[in-house]
Each structure stands twice: as structure tokens, then as C-alpha cells.
Protein backbone atom coordinates (compact mmCIF):
# COMPACT_ATOMS: atom_id res chain seq x y z
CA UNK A 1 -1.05 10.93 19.87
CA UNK A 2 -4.00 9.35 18.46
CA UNK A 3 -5.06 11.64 15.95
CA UNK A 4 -1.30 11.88 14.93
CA UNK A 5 -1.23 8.23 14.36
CA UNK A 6 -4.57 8.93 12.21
CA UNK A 7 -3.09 11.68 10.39
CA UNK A 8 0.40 10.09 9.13
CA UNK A 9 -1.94 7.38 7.45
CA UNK A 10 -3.94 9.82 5.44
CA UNK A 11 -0.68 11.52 4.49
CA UNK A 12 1.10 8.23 3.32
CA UNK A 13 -1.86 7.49 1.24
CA UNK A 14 -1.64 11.31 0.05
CA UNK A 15 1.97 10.68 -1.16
CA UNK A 16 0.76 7.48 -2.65
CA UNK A 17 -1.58 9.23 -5.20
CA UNK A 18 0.52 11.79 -5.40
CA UNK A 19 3.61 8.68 -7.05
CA UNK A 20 1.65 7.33 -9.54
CA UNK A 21 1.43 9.31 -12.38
CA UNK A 22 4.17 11.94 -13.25
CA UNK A 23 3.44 15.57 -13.62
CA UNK A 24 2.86 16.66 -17.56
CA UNK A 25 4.93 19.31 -18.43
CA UNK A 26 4.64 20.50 -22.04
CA UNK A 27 3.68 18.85 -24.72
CA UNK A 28 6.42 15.88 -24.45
CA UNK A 29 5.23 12.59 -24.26
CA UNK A 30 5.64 10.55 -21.16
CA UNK A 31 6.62 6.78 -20.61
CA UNK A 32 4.82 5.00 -18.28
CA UNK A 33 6.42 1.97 -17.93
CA UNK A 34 10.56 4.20 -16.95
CA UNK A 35 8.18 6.30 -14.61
CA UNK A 36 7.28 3.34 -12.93
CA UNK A 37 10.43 1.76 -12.52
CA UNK A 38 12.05 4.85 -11.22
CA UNK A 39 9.02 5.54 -8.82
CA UNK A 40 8.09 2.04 -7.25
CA UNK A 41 10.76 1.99 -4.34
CA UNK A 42 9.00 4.90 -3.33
CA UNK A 43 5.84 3.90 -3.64
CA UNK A 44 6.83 0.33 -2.41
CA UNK A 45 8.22 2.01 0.51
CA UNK A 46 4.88 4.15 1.24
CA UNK A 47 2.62 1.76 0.76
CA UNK A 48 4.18 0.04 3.80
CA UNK A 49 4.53 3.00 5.62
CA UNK A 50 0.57 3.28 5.16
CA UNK A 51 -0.23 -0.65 6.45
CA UNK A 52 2.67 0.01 9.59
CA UNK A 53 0.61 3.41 9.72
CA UNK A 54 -2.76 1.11 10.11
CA UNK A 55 -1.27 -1.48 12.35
CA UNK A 56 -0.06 1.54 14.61
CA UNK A 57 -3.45 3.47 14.44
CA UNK A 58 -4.90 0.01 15.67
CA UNK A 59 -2.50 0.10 18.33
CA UNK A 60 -3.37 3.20 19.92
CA UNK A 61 -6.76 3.78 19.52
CA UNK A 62 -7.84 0.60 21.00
CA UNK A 63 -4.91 -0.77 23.16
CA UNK A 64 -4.41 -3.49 20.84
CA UNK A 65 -3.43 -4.89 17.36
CA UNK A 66 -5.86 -6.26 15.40
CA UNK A 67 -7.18 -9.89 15.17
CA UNK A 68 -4.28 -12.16 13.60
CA UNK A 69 -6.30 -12.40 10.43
CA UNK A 70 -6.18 -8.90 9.92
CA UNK A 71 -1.86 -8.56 11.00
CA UNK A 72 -1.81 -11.41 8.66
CA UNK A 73 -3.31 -9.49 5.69
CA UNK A 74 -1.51 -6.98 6.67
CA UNK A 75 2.28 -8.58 6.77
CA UNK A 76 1.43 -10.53 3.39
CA UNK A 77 0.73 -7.18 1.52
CA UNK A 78 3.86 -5.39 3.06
CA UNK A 79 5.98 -8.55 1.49
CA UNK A 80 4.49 -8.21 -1.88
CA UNK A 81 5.22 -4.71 -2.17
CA UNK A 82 8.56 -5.03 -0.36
CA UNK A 83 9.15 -7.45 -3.15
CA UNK A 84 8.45 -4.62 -5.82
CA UNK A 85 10.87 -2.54 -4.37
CA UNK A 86 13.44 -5.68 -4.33
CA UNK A 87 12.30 -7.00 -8.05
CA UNK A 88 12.47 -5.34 -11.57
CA UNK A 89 11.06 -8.62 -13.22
CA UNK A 90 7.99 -7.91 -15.50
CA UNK A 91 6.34 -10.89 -14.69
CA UNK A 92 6.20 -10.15 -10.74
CA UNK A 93 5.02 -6.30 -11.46
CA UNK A 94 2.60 -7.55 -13.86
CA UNK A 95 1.05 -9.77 -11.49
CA UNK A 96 1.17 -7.62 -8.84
CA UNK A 97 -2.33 -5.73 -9.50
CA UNK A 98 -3.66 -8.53 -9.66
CA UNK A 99 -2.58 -10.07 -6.67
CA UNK A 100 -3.07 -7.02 -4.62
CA UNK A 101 -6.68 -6.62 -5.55
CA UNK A 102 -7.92 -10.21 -5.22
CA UNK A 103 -5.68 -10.14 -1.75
CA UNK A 104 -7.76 -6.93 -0.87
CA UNK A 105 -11.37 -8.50 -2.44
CA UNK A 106 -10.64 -11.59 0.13
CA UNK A 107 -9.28 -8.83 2.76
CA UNK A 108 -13.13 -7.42 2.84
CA UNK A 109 -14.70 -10.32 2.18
CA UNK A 110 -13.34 -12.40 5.09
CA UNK A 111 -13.02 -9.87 7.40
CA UNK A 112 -15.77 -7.15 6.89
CA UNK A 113 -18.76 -10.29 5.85
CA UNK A 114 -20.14 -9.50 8.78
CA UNK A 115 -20.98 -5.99 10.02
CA UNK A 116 -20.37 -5.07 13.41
């Protein structure tokens, strides 16, 4: 059970990679911005599979979820990506990059500071 739990992370972040650019056929070009659009419900969707995949890994391998700090970081990055899925506003998926990686830099910093 444990090393399942382990292994369905590293496969949702697998399928995350594998989401975010399209495959180049040819010599067509490629937009971006519709691949995106038509791929971020998926993504959205993994992306909380992968934090319910680290809550659950949590869960099993020590008997217990994490500190409430750490569920907390966890629950507000499923919501922004839940609101990806829910959103096609540019504004919100422009700031979403940004949000997610100063969210992450104060993820580490508050939580990993000190070394156990």
C-alpha cells in the first residue's frame, strides 16, 4: 500500500509534464495559448490529483496528515488550480504562475527553514 501511494504521485506528476506542451508533428506551427485552454482541466485536474496524492502518501507512511500548515498549503493550491479548471479569464491564468510560485517559495521557506 505504501509504495502504491508513492507511486500514483510520481505518475500524476508524469502526466503533468507529459500536458504541457503538445507533441510537434510536422512542420505546422503550434498555438500555445488554444493548447492551453484545451489542456488545463486536465492538468487542473492532475495537479490535484498529485497534492491529494501527497496528502495520502502522508497518510500512510506515517499514520498521520501533515502539520495544518502544510494541509493548509496544500488545500490553497488545490483551489487555485481548481479555479483554472473553473475560469477561462486571462487575467486569473496570467496570474496564476505567479501565484503558484511565490505560494510554493513561501511553501519552502516556512516550512522547510529549518532542517530536520
Amino acid at each position: 500500500m505504501q509504495f502504491a501511494v508513492v507511486l500514483v504521485q510520481v505518475i500524476a506528476t508524469y502526466m503533468l509534464a507529459a500536458l504541457v506542451l503538445p507533441d510537434f508533428e510536422g512542420d505546422h506551427t503550434i498555438d500555445l495559448r488554444t493548447h492551453y485552454f484545451r489542456q488545463i482541466r486536465w492538468f487542473s485536474a492532475t495537479a490535484v490529483c498529485v497534492l491529494l496524492a501527497s496528502l495520502a502518501k502522508d497518510l500512510v507512511l506515517s499514520g498521520h496528515l501533515p502539520a495544518p500548515l502544510n494541509v493548509g498549503f496544500h488545500v490553497f493550491f488545490m483551489a487555485i488550480w481548481l479555479g483554472a479548471a473553473l475560469t477561462r479569464r486571462d487575467a486569473y491564468h496570467y496570474a496564476l504562475p505567479l501565484l503558484t510560485a511565490c505560494a510554493f517559495c513561501a511553501y519552502i521557506v516556512l516550512l522547510f527553514a529549518r532542517l530536520q
